[in-house]
N, C-alpha and C. Protein backbone atom coordinates (compact mmCIF):
# COMPACT_ATOMS: atom_id res chain seq x y z
N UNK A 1 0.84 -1.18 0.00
CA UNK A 1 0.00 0.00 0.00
C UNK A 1 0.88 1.24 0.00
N UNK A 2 0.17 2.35 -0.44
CA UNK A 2 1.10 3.36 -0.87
C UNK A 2 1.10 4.44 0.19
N UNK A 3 1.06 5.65 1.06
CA UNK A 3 0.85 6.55 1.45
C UNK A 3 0.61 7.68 1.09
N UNK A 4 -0.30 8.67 0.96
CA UNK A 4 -0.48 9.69 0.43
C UNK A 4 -0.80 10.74 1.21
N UNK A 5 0.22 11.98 0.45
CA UNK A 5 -0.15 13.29 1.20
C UNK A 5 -1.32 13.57 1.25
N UNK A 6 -1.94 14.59 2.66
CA UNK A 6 -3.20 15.06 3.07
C UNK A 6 -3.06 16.19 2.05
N UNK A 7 -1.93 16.95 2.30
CA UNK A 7 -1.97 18.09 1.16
C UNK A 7 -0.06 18.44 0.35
N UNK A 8 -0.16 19.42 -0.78
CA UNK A 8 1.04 19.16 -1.18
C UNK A 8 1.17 20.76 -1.37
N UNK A 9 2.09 21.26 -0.60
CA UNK A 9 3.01 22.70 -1.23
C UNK A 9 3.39 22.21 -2.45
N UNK A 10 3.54 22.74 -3.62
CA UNK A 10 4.27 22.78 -4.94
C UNK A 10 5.45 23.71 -4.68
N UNK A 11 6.29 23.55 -5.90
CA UNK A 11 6.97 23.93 -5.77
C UNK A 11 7.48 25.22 -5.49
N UNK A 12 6.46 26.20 -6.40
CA UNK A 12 5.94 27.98 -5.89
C UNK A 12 5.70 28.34 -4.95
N UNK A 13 5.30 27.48 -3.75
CA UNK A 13 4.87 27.16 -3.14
C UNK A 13 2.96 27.86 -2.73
N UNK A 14 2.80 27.13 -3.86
CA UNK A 14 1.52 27.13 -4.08
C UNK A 14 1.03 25.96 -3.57
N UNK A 15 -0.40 26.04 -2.39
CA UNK A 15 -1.00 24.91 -1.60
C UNK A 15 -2.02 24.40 -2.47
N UNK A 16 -1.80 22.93 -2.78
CA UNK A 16 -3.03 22.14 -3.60
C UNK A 16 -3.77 21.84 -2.57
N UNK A 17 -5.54 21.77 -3.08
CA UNK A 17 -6.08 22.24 -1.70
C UNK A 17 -6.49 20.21 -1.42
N UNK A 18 -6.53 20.13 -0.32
CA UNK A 18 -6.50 18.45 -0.17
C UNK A 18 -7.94 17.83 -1.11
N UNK A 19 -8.45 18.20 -1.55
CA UNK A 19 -9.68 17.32 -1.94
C UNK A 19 -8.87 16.93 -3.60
N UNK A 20 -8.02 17.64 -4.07
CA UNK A 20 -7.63 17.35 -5.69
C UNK A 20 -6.49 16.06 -4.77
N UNK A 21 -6.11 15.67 -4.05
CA UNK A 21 -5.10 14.60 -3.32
C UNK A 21 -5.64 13.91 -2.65
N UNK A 22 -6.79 13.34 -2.41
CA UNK A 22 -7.90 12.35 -1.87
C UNK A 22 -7.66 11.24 -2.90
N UNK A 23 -6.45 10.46 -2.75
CA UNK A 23 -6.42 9.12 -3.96
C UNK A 23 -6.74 8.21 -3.00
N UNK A 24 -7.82 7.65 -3.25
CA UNK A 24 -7.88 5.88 -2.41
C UNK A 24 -6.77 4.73 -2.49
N UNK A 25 -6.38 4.02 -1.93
CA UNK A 25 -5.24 2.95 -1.78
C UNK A 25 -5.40 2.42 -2.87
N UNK A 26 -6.90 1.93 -3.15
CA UNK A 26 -7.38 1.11 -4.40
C UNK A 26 -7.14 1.46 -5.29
N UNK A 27 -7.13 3.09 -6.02
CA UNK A 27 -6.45 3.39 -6.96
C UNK A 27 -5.08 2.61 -7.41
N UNK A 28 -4.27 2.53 -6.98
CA UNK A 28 -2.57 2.22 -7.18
C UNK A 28 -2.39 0.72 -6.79
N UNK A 29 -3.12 0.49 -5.66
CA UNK A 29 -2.90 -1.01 -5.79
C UNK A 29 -2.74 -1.90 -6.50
N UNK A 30 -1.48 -2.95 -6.98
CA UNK A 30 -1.60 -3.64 -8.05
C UNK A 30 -0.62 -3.17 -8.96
N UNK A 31 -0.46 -1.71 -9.14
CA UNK A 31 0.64 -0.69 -9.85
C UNK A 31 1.89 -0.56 -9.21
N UNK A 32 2.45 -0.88 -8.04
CA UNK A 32 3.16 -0.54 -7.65
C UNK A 32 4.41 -1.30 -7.65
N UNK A 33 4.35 -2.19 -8.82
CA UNK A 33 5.37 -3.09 -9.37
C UNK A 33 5.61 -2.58 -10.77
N UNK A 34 4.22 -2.10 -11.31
CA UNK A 34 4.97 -1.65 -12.69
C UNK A 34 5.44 -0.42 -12.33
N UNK A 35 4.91 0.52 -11.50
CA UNK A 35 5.85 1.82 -11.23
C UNK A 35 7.32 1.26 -11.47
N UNK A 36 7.39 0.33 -10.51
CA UNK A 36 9.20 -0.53 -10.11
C UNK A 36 9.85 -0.48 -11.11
N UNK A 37 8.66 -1.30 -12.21
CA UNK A 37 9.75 -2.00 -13.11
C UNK A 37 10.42 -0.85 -14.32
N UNK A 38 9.55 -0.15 -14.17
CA UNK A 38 9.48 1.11 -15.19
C UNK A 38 10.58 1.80 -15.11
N UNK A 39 10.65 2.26 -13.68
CA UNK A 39 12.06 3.32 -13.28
C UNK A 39 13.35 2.37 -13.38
N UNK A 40 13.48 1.14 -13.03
CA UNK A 40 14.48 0.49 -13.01
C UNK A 40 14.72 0.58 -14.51
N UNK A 41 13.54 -0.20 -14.99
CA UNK A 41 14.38 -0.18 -16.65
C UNK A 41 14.52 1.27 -17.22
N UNK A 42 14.33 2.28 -16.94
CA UNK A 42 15.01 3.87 -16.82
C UNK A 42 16.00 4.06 -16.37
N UNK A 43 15.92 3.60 -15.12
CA UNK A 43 17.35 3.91 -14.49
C UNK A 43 18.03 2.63 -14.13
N UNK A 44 18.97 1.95 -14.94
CA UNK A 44 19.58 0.72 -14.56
C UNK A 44 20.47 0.94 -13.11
N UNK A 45 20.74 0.45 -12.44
CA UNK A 45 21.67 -0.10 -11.23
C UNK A 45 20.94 0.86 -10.09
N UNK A 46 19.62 0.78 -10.09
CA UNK A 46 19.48 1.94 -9.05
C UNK A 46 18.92 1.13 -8.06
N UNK A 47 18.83 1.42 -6.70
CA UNK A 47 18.44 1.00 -5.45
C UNK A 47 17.09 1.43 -4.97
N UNK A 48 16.74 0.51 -3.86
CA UNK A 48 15.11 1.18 -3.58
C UNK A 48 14.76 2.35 -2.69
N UNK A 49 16.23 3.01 -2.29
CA UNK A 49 15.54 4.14 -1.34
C UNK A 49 15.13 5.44 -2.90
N UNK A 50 16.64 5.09 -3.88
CA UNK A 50 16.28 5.80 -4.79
C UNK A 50 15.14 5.66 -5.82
N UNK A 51 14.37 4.72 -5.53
CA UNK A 51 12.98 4.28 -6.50
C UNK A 51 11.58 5.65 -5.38
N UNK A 52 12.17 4.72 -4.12
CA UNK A 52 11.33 5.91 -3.41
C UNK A 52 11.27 7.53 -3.76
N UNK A 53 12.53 7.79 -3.78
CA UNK A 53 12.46 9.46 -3.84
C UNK A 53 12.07 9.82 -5.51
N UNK A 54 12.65 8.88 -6.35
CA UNK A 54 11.86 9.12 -7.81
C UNK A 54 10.57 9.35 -7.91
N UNK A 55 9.65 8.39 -7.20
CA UNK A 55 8.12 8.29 -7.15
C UNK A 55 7.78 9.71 -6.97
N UNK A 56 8.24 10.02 -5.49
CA UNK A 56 7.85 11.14 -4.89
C UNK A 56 7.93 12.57 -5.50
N UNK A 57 8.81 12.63 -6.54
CA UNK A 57 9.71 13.32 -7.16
C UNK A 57 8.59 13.43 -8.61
N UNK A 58 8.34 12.72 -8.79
CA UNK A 58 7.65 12.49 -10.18
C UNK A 58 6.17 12.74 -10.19
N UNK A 59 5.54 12.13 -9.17
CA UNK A 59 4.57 12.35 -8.71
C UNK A 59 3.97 13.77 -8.44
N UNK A 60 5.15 14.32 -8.10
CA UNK A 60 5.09 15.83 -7.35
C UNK A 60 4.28 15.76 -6.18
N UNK A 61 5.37 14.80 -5.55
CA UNK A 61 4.55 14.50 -4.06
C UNK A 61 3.32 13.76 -3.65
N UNK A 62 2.81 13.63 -4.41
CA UNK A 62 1.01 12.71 -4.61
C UNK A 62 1.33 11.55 -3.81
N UNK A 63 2.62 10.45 -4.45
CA UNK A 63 2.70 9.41 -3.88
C UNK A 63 3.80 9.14 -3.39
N UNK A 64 3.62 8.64 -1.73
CA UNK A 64 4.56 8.39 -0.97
C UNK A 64 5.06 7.32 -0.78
N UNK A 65 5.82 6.28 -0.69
CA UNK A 65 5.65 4.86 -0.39
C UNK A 65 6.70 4.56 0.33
N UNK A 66 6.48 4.14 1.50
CA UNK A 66 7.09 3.64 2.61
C UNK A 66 8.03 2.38 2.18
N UNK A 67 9.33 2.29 2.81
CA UNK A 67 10.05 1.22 2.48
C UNK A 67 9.26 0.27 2.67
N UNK A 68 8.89 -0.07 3.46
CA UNK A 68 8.02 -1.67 3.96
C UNK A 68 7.37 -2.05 2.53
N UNK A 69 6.61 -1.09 2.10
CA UNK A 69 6.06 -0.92 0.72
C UNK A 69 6.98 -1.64 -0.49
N UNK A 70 8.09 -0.69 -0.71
CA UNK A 70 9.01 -1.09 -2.31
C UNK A 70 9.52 -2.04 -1.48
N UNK A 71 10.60 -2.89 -0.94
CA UNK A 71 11.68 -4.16 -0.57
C UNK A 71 11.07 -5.02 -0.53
N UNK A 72 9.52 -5.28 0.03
CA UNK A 72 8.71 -6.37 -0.61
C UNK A 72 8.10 -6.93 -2.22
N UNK A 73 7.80 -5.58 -2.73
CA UNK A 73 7.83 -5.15 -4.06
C UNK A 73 8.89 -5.73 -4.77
N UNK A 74 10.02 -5.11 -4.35
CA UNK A 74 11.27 -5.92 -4.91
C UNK A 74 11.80 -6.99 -4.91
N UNK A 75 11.66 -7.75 -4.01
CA UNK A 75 11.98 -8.70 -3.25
C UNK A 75 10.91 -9.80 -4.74
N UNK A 76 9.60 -9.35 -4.48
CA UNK A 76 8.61 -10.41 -5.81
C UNK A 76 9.33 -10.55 -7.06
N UNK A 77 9.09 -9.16 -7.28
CA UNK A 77 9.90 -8.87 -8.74
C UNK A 77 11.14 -10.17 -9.15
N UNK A 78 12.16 -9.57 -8.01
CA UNK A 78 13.15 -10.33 -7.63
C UNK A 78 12.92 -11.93 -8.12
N UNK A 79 12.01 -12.44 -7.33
CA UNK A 79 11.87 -13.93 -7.57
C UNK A 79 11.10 -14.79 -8.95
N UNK A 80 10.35 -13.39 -8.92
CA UNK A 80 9.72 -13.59 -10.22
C UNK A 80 11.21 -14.00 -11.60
N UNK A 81 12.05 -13.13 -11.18
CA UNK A 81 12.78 -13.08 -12.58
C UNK A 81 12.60 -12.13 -13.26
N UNK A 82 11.78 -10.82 -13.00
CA UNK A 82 11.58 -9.52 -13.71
C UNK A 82 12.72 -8.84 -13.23
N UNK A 83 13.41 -8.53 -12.26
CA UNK A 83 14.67 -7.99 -12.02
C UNK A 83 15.55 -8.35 -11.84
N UNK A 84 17.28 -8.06 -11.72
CA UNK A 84 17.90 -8.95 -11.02
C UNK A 84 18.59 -7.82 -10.01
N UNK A 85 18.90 -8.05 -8.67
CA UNK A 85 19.64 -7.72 -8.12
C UNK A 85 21.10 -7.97 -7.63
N UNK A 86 21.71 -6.82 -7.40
CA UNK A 86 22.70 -7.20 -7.10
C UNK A 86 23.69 -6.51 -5.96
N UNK A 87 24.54 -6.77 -5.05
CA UNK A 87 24.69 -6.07 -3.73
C UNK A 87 26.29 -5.07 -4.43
N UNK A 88 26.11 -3.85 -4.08
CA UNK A 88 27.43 -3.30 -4.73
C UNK A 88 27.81 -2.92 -2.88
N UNK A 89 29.21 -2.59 -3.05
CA UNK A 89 30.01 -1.49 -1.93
C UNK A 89 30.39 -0.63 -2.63
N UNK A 90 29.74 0.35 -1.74
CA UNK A 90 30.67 2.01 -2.67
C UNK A 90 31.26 2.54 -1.57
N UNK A 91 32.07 3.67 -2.18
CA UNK A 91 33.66 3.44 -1.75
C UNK A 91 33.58 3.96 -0.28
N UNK A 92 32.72 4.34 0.18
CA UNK A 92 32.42 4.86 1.52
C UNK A 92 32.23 3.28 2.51
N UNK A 93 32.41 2.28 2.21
CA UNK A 93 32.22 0.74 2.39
C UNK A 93 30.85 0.74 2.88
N UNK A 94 29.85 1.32 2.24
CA UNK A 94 28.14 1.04 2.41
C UNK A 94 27.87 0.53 1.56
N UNK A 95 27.25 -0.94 2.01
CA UNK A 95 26.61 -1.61 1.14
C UNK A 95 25.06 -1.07 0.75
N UNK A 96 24.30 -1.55 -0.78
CA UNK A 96 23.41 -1.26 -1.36
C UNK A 96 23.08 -2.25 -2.28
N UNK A 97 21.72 -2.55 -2.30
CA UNK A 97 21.46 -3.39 -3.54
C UNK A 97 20.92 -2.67 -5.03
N UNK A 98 21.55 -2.73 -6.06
CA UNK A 98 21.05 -2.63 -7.20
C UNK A 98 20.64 -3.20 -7.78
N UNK A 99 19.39 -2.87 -9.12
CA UNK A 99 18.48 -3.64 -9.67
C UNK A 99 18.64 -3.24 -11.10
N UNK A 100 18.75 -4.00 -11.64
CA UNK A 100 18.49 -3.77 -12.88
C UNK A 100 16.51 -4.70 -13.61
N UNK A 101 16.37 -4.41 -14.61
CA UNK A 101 15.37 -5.15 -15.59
C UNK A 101 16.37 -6.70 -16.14
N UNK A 102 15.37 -7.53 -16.09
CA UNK A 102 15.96 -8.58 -17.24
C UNK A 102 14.93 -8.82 -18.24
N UNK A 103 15.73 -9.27 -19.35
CA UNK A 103 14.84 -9.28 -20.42
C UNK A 103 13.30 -9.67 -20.21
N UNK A 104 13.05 -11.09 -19.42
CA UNK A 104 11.63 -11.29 -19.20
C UNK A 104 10.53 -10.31 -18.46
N UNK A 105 11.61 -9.06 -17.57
CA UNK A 105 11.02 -7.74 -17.12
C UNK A 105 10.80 -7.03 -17.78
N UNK A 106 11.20 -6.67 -19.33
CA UNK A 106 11.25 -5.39 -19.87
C UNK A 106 9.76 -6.04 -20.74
N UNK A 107 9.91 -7.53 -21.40
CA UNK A 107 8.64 -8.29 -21.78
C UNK A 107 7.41 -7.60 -20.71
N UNK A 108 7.51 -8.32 -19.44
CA UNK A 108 6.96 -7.88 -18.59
C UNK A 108 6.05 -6.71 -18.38
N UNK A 109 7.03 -5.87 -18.46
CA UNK A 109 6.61 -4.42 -18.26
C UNK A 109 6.16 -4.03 -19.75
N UNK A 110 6.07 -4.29 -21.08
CA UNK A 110 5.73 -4.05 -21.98
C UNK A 110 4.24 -4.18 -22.27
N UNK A 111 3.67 -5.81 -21.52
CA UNK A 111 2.35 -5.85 -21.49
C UNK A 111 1.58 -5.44 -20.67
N UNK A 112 2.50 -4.96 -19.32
CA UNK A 112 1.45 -4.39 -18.35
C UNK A 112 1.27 -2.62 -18.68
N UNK A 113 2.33 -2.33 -19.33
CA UNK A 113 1.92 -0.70 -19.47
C UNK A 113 0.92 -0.61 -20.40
N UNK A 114 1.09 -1.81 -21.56
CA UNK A 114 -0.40 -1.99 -22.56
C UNK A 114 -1.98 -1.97 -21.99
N UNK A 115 -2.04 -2.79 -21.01
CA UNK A 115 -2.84 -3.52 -20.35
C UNK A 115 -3.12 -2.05 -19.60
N UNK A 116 -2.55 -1.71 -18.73
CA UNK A 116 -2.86 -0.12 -17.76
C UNK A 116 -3.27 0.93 -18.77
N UNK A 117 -2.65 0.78 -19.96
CA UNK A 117 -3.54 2.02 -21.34
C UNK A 117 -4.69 1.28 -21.56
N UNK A 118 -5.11 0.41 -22.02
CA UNK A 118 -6.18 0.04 -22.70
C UNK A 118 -7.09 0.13 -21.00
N UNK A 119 -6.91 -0.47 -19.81
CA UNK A 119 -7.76 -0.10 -18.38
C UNK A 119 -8.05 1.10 -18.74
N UNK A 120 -7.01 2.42 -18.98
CA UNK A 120 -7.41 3.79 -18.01
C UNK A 120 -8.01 4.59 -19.60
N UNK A 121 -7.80 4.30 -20.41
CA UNK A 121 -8.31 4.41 -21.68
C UNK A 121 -10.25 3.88 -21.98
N UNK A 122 -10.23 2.92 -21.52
CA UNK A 122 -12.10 2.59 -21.05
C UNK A 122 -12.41 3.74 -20.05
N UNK A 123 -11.79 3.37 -18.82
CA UNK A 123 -12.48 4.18 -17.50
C UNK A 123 -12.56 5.53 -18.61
N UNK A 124 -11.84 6.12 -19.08
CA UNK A 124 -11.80 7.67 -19.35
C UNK A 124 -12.82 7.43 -20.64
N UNK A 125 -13.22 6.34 -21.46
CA UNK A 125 -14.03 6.78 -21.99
C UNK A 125 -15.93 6.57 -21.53
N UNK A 126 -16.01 5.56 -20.48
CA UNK A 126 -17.13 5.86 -19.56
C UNK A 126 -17.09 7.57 -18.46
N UNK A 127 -16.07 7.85 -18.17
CA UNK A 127 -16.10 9.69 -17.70
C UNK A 127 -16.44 10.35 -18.43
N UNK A 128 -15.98 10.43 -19.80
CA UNK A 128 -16.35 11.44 -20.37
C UNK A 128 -17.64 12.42 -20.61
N UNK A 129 -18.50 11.41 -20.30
CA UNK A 129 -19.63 12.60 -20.75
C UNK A 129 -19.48 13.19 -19.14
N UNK A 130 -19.62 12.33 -17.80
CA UNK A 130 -19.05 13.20 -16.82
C UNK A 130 -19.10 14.44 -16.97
N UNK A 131 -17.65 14.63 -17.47
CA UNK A 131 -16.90 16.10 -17.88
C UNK A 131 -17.50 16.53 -18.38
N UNK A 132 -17.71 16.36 -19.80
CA UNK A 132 -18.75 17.06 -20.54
C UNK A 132 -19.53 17.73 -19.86
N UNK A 133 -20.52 17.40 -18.85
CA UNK A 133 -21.74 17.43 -18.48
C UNK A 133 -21.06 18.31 -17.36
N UNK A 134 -19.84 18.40 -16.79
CA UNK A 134 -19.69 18.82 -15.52
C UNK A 134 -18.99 20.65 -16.48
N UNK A 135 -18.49 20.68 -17.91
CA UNK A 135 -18.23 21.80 -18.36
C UNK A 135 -19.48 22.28 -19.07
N UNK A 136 -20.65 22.02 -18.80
CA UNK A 136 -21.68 22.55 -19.05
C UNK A 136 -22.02 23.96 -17.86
């Protein structure tokens, strides 16, 4: 599960007022592996505190996700065979695990970003008159 801000200063520091940041858990649930796999295969050798601050970063704060959250995340991935990890030391002698995509991940992630367009591609075309009706 993900955590989400009550409200978000931007960067102007302009206050988004909390009702546009009311995302339910249920929203993202289920996504929070292809988020994974996505940034990894973006950013090869990267680690999960840095997957965290990407989200957050990208998101523009919307979504938060607690370690407990991604290292389990990873950890599936992991066994699945969609990533591989691997433990580096950098030169400060702190260890870190890096992740890369493997080919059956980038497969992977090819049909689920399909699969999440063609989902949010319906939902948006049952909203639409919505809108319509709500720019009346």
């Amino acid at each position: 599960m993900a955590w989400y801000y009550r409200e978000y200063i931007g960067r102007r520091g302009k206050r988004v007022p909390e009702e546009n940041l009311d995302y339910p858990p249920d929203l993202l649930r289920g996504n929070t592996e292809n988020l994974l796999l996505s940034l990894i295969d973006e950013l090869p050798q990267t680690y999960g505190y840095q997957l965290i601050k990407e989200i957050l970063s990208r998101s523009r704060g919307f979504l938060r996700f607690k370690e407990g959250t991604v290292y389990p995340a990873l950890r599936k991935l992991e066994n699945e065979g969609l990533i591989h990890g691997e433990w580096l030391t950098l030169a400060n002698g702190q260890r870190r695990r890096a992740y890369r995509i493997t080919p059956r991940g980038r497969e992977a992630l090819h049909k689920r970003v399909a699969m999440w367009k063609g989902f949010t591609d319906a939902i948006n075309l049952v909203l639409r008159p919505a809108r319509a009706q709500e720019a009346r």
